[in-house]
PDB file of N, CA and C in Angstrom:
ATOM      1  N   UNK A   1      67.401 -68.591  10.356  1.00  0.00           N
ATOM      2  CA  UNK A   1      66.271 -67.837  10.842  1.00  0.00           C
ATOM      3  C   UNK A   1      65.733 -68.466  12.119  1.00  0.00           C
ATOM      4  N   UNK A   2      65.194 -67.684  13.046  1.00  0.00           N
ATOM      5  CA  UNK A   2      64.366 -68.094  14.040  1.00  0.00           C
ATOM      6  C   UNK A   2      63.199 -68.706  13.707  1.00  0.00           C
ATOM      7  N   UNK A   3      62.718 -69.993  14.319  1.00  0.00           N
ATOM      8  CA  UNK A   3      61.920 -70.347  14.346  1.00  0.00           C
ATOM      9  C   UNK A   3      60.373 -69.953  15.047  1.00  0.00           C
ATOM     10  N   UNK A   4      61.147 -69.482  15.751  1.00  0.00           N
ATOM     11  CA  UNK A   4      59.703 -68.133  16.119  1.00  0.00           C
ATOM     12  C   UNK A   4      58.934 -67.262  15.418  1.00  0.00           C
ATOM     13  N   UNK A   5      59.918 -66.719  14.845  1.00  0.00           N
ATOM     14  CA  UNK A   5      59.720 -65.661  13.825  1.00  0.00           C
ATOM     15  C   UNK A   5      59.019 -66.244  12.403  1.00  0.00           C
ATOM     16  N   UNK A   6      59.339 -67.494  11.688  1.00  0.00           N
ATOM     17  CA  UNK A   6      58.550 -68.072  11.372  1.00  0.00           C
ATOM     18  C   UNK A   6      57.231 -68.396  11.733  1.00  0.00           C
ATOM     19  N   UNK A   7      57.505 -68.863  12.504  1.00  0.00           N
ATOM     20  CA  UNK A   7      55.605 -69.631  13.255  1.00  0.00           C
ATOM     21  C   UNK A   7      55.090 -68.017  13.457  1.00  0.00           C
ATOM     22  N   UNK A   8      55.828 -67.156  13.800  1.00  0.00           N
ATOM     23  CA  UNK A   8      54.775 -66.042  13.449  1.00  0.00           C
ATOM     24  C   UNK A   8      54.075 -65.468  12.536  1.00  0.00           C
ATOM     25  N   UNK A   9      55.366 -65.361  11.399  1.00  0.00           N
ATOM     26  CA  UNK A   9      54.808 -65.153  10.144  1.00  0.00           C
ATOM     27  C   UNK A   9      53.521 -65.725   9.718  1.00  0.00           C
ATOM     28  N   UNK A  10      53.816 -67.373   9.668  1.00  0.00           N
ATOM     29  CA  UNK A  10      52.614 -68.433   9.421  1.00  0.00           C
ATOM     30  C   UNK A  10      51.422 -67.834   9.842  1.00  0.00           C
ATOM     31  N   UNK A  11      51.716 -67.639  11.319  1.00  0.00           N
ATOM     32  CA  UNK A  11      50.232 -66.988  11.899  1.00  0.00           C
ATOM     33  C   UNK A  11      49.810 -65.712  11.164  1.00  0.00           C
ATOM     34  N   UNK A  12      50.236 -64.771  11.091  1.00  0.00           N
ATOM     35  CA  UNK A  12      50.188 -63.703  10.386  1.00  0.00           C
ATOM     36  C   UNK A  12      49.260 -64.146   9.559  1.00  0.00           C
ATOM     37  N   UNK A  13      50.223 -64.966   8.553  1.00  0.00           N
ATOM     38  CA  UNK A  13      49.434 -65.372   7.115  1.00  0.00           C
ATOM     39  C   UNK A  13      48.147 -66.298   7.178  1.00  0.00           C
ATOM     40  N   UNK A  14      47.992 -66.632   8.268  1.00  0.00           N
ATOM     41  CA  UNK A  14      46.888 -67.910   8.225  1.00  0.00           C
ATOM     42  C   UNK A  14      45.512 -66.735   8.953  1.00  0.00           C
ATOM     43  N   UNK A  15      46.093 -65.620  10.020  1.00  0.00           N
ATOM     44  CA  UNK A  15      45.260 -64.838   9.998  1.00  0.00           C
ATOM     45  C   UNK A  15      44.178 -63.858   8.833  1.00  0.00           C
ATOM     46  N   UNK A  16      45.547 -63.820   8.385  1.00  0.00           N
ATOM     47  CA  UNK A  16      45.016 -62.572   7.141  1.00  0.00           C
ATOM     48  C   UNK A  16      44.350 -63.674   6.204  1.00  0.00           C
ATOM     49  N   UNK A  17      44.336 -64.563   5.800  1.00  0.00           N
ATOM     50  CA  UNK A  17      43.624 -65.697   4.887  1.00  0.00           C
ATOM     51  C   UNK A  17      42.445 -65.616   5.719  1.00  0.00           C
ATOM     52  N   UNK A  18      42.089 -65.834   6.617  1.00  0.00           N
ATOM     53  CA  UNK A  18      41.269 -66.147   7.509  1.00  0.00           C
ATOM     54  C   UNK A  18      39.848 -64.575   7.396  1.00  0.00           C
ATOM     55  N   UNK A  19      40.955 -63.762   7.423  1.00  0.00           N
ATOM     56  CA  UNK A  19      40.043 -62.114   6.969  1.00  0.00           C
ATOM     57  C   UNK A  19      39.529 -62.389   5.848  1.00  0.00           C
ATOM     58  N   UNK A  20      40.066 -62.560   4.799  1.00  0.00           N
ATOM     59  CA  UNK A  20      39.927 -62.625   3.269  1.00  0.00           C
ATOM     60  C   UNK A  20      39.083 -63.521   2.998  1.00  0.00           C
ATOM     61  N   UNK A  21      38.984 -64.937   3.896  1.00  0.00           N
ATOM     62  CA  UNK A  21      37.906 -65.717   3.848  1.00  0.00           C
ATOM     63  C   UNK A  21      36.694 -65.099   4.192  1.00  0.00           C
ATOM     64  N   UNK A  22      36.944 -64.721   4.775  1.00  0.00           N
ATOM     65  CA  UNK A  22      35.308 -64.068   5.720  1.00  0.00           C
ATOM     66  C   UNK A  22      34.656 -62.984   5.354  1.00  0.00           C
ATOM     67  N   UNK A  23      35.419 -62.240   4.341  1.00  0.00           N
ATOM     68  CA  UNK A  23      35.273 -61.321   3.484  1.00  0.00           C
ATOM     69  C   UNK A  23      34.504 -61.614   2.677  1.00  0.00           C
ATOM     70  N   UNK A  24      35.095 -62.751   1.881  1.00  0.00           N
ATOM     71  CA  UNK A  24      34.766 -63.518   0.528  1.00  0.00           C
ATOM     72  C   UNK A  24      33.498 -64.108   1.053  1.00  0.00           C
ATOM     73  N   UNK A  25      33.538 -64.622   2.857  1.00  0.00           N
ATOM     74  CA  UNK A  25      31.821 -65.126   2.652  1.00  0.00           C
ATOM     75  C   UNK A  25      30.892 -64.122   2.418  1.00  0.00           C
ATOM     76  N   UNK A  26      30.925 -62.617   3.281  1.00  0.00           N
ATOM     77  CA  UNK A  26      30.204 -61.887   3.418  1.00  0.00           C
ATOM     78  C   UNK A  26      30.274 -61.344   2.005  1.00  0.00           C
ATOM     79  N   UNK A  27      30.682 -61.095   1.132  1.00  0.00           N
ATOM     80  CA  UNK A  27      30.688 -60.304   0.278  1.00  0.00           C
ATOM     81  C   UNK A  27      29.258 -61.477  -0.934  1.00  0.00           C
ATOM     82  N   UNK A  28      29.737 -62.706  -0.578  1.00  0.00           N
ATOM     83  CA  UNK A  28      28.622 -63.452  -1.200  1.00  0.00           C
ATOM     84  C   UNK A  28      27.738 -63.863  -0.559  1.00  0.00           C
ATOM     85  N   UNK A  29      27.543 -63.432   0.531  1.00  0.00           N
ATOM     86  CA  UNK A  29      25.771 -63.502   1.129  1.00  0.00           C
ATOM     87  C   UNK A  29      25.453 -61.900   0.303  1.00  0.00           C
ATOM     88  N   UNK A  30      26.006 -60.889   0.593  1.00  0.00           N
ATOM     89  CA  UNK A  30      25.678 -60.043   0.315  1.00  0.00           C
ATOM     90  C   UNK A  30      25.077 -59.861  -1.698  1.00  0.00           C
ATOM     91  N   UNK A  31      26.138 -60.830  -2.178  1.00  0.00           N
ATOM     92  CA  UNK A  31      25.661 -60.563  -3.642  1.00  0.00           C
ATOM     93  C   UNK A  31      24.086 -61.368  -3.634  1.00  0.00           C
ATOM     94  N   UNK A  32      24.444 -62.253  -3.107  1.00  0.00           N
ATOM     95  CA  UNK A  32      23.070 -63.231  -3.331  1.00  0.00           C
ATOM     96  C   UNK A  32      21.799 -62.846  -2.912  1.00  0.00           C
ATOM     97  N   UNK A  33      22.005 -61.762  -1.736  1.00  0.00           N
ATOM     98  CA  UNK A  33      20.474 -60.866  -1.420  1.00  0.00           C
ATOM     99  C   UNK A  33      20.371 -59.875  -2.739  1.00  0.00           C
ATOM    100  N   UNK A  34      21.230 -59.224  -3.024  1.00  0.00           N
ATOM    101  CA  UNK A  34      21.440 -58.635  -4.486  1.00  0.00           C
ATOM    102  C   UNK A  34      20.944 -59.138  -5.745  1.00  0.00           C
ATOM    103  N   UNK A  35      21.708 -60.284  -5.821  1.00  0.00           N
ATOM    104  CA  UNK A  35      20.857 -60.689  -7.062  1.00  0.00           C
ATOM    105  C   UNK A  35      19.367 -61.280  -7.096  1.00  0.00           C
ATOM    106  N   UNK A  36      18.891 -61.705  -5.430  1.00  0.00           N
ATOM    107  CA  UNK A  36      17.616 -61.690  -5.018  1.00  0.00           C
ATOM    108  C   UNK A  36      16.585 -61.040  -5.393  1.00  0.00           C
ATOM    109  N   UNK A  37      17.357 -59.806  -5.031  1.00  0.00           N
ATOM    110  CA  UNK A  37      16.470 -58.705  -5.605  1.00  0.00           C
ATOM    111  C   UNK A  37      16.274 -57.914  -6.839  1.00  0.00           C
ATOM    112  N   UNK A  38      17.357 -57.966  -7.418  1.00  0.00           N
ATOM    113  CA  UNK A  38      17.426 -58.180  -8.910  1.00  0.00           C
ATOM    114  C   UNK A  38      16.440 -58.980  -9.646  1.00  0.00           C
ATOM    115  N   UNK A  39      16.274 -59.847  -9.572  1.00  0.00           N
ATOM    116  CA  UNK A  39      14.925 -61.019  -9.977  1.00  0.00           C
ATOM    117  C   UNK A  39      13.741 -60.686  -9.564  1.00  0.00           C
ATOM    118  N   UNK A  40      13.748 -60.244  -8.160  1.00  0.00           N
ATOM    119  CA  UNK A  40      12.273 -59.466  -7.954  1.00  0.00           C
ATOM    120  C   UNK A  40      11.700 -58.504  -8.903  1.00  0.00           C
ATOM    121  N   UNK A  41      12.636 -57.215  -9.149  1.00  0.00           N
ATOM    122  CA  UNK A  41      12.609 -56.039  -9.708  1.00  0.00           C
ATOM    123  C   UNK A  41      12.180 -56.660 -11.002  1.00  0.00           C
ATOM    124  N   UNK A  42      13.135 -57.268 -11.402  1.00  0.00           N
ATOM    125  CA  UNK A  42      13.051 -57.538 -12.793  1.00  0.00           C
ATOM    126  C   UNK A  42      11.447 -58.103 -13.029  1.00  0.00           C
ATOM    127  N   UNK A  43      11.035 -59.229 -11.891  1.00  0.00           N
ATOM    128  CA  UNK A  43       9.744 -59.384 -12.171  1.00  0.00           C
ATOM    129  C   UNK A  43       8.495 -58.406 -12.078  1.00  0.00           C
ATOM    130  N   UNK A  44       8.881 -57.366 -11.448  1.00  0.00           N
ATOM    131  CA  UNK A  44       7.725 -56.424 -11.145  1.00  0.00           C
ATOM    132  C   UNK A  44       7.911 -55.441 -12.332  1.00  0.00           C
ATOM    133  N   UNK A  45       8.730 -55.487 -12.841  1.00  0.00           N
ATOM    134  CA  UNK A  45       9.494 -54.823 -14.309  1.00  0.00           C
ATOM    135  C   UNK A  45       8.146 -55.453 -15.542  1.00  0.00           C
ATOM    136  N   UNK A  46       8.490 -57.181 -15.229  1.00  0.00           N
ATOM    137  CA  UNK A  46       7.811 -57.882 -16.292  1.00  0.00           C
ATOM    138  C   UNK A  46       6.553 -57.379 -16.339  1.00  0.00           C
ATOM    139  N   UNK A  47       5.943 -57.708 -14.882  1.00  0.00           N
ATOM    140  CA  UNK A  47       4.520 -57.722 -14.816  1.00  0.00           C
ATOM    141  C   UNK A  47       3.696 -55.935 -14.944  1.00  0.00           C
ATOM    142  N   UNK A  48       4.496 -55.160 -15.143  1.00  0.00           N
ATOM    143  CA  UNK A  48       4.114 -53.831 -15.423  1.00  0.00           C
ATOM    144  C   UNK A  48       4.159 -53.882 -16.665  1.00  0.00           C
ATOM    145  N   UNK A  49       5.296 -54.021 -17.162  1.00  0.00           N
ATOM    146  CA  UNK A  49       5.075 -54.395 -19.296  1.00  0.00           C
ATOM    147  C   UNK A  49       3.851 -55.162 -19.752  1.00  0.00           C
ATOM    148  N   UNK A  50       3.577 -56.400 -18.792  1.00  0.00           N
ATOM    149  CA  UNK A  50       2.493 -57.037 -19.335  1.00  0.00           C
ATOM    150  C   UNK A  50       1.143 -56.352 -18.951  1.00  0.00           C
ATOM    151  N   UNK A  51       0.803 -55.505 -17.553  1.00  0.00           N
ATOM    152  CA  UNK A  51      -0.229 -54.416 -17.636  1.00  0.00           C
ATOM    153  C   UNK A  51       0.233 -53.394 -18.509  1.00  0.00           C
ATOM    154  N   UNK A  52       0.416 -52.593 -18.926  1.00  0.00           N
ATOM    155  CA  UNK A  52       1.144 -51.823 -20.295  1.00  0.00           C
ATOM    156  C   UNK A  52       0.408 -52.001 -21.192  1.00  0.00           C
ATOM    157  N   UNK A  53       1.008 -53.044 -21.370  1.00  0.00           N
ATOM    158  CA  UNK A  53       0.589 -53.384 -22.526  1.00  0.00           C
ATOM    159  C   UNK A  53      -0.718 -53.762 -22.966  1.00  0.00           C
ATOM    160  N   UNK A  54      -1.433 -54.228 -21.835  1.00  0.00           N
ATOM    161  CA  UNK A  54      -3.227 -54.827 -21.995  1.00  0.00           C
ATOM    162  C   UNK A  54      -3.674 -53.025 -21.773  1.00  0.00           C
ATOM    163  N   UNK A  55      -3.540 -52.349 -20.960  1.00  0.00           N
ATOM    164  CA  UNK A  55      -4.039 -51.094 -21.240  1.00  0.00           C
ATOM    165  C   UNK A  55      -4.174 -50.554 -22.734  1.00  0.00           C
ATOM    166  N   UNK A  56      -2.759 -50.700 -23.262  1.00  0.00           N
ATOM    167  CA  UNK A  56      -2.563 -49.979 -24.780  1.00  0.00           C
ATOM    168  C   UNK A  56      -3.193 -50.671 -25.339  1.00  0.00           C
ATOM    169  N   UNK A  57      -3.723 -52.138 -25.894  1.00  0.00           N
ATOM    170  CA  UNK A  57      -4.700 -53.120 -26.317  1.00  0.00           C
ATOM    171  C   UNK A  57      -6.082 -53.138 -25.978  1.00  0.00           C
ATOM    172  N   UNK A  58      -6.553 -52.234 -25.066  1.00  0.00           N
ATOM    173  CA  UNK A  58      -7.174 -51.850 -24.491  1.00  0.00           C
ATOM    174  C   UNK A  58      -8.061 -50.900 -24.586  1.00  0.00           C
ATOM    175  N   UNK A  59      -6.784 -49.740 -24.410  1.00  0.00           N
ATOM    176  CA  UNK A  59      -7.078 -48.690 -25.390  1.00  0.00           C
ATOM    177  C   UNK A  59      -7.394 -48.419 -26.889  1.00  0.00           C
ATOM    178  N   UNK A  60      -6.982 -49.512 -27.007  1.00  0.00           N
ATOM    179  CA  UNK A  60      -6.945 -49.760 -28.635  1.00  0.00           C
ATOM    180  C   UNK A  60      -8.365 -50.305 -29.369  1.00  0.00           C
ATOM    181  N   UNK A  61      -8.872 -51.167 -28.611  1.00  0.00           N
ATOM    182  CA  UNK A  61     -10.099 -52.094 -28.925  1.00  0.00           C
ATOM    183  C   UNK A  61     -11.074 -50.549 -28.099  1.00  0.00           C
ATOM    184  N   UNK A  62     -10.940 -50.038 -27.252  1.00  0.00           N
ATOM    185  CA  UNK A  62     -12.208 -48.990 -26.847  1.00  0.00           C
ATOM    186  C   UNK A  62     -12.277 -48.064 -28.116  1.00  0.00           C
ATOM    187  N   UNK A  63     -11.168 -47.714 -28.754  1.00  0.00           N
ATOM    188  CA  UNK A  63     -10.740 -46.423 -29.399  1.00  0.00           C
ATOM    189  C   UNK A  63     -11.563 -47.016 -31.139  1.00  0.00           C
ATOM    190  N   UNK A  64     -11.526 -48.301 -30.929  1.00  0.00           N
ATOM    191  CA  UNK A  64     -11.842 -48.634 -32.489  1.00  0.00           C
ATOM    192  C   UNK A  64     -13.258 -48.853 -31.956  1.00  0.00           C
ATOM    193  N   UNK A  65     -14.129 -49.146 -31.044  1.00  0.00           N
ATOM    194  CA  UNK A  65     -15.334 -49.150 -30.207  1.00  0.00           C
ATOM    195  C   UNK A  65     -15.912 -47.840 -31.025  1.00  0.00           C
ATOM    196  N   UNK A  66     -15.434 -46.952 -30.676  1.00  0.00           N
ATOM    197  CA  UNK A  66     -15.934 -45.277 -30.286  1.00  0.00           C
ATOM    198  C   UNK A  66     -16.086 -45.220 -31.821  1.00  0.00           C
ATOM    199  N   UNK A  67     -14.517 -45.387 -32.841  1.00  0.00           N
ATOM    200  CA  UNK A  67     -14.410 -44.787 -33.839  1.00  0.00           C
ATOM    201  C   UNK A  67     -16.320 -45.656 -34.743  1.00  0.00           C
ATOM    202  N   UNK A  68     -15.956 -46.678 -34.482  1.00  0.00           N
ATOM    203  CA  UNK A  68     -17.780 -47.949 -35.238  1.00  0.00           C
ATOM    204  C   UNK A  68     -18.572 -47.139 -34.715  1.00  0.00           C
ATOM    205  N   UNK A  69     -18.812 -46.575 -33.780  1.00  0.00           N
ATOM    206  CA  UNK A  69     -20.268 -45.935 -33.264  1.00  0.00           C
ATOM    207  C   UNK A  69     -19.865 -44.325 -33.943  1.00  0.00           C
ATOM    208  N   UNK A  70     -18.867 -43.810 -33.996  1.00  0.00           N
ATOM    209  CA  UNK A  70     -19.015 -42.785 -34.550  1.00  0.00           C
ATOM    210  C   UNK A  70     -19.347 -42.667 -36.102  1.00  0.00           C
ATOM    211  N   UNK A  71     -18.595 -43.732 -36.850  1.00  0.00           N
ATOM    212  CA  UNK A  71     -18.873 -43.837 -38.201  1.00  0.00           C
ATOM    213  C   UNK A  71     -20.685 -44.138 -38.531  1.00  0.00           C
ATOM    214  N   UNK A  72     -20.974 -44.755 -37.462  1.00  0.00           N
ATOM    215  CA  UNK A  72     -22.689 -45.254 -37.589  1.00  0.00           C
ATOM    216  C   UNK A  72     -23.576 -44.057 -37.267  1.00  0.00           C
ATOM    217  N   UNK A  73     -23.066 -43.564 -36.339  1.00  0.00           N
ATOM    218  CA  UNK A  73     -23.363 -42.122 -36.467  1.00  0.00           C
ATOM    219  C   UNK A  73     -23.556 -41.073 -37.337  1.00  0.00           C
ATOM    220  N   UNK A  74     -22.348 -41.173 -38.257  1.00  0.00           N
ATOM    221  CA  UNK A  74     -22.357 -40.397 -39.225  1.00  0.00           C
ATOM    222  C   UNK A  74     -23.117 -40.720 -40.609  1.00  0.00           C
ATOM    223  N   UNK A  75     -23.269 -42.090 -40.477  1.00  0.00           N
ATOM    224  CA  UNK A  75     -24.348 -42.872 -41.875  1.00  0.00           C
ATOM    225  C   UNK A  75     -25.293 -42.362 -41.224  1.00  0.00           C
ATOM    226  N   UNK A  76     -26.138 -42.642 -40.168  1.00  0.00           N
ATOM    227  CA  UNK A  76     -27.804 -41.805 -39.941  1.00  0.00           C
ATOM    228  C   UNK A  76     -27.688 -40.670 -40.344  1.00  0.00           C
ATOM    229  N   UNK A  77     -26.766 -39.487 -40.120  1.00  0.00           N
ATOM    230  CA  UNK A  77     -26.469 -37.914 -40.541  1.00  0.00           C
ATOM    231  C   UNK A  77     -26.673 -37.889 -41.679  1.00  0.00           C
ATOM    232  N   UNK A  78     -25.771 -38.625 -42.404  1.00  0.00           N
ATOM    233  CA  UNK A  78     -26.216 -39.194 -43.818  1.00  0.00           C
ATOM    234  C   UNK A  78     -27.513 -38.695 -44.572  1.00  0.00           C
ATOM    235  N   UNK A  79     -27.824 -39.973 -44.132  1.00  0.00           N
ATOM    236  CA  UNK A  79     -29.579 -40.194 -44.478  1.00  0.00           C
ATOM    237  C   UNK A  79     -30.163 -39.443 -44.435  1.00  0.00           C
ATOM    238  N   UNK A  80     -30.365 -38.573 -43.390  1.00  0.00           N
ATOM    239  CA  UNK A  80     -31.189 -37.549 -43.189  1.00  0.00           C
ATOM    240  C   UNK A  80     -30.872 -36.993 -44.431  1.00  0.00           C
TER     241      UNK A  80
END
């Protein structure tokens, strides 16, 4: 074989490695803003479950509020 034709090949191949590298970087900057934001979401995810949830607890303690004043209500009706 020619030795030319070799050292070309090589190049060839050391090129195309060279793509595939640079690929492989970009493709993992790219995941890592990804999973960046993944963790964000997920936290704004959290912190909406945890308002959620104090609303429904919330709702819950007003609703048993209303129901005591209504029952006290209904003992004066009572009486009368």
């Amino acid at each position: 074989m020619d030795s030319e034709f070799i050292l070309r090949q090589f190049q060839e191949i050391e090129e195309k490695v060279g793509e595939v590298v640079d690929r492989c970087r970009s493709q993992e900057t790219t995941n890592l803003g990804l999973r960046n934001r993944v963790k964000i979401l997920e936290e704004e995810i959290q912190e909406k479950v945890e308002a959620e949830n104090n609303y429904v607890a919330e709702r819950g303690l007003i609703r048993s509020k209303i129901d005591t004043i209504l029952a006290k209500l209904e003992d004066i009706e009572d009486v009368k």
